[in-house]
C-alpha atoms as a PDB file:
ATOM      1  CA  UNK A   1     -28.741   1.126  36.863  1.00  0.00           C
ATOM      2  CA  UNK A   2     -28.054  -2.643  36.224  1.00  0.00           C
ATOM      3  CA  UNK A   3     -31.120  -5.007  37.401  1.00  0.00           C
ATOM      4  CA  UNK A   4     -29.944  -8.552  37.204  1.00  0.00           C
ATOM      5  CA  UNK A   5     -32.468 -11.717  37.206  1.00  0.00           C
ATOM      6  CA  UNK A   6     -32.864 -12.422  41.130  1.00  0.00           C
ATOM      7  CA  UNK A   7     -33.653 -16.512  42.029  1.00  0.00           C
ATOM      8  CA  UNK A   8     -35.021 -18.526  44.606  1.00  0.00           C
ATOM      9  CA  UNK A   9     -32.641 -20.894  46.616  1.00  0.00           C
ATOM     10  CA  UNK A  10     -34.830 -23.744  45.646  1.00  0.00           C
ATOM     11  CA  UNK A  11     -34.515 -23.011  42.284  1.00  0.00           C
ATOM     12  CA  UNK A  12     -30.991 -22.815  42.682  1.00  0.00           C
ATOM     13  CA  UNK A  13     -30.397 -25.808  44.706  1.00  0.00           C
ATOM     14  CA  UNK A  14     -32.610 -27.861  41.587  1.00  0.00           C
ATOM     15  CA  UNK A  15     -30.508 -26.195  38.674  1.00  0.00           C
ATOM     16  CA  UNK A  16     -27.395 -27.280  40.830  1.00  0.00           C
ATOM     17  CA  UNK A  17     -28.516 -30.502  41.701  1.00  0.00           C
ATOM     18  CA  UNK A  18     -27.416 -29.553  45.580  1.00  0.00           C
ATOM     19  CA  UNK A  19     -29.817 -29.216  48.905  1.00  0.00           C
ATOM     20  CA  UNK A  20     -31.235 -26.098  49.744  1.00  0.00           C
ATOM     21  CA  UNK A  21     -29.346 -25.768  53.021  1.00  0.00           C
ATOM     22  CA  UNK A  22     -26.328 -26.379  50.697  1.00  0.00           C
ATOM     23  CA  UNK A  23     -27.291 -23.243  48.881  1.00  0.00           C
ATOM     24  CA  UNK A  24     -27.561 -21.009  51.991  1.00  0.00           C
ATOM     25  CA  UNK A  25     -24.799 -22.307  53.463  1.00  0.00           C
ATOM     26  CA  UNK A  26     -22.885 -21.146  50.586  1.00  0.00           C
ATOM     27  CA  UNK A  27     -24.183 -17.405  50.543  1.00  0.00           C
ATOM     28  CA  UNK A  28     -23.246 -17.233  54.348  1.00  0.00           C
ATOM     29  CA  UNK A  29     -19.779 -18.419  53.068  1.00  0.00           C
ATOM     30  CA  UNK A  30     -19.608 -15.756  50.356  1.00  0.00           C
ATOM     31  CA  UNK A  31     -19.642 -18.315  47.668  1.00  0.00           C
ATOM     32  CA  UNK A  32     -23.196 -17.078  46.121  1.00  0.00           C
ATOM     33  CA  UNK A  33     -23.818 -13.582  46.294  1.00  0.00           C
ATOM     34  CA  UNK A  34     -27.594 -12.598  46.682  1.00  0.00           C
ATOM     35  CA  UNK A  35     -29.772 -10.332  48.720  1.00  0.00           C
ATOM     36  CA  UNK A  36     -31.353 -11.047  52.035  1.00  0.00           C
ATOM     37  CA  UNK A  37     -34.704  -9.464  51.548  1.00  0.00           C
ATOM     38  CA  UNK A  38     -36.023  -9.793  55.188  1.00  0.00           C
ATOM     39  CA  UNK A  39     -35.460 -12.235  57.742  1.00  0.00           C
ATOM     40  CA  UNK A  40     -36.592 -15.083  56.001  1.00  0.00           C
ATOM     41  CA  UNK A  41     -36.217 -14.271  52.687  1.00  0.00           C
ATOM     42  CA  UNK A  42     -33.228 -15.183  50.973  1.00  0.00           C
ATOM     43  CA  UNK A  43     -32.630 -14.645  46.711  1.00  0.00           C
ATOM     44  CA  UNK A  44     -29.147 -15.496  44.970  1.00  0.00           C
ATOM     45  CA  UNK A  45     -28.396 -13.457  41.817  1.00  0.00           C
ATOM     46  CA  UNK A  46     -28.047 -15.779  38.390  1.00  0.00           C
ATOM     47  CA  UNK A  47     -24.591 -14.229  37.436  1.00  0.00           C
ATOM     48  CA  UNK A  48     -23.830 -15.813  40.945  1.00  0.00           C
ATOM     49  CA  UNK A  49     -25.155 -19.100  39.989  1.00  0.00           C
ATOM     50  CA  UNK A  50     -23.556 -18.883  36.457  1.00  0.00           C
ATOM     51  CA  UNK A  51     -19.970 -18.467  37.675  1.00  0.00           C
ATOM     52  CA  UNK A  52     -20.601 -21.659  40.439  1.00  0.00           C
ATOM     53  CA  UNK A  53     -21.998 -24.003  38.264  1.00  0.00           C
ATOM     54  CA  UNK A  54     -18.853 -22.997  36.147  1.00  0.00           C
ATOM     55  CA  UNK A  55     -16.392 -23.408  38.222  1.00  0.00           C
ATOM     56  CA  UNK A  56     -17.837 -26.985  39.035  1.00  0.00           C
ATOM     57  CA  UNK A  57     -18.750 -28.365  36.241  1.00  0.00           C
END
């Protein structure tokens, strides 16, 4: 089994340079991928972030 490196959206949103709801609004649009791990708890995979910040930058 694969485990990949799990991060915070406000991690994400820094290493982005993007808000947070900017982040979450792009998991709901399927343009992170990440785990919700309860109702409030949101983490976005790294390979996720990887292929973002290379596609925009």
């Amino acid at each position: 089994m694969i485990k990949e490196k799990l991060v915070r959206p406000s991690e994400v949103a820094r290493q982005l340079a993007v808000s947070r709801s900017t982040v979450y609004r792009w998991f709901w649009e399927g343009k992170l991928k990440g785990v919700k791990i309860s109702k409030r708890s949101l983490r976005i995979l790294v390979s996720s972030v990887e292929k973002i910040f290379n596609e925009c930058w």
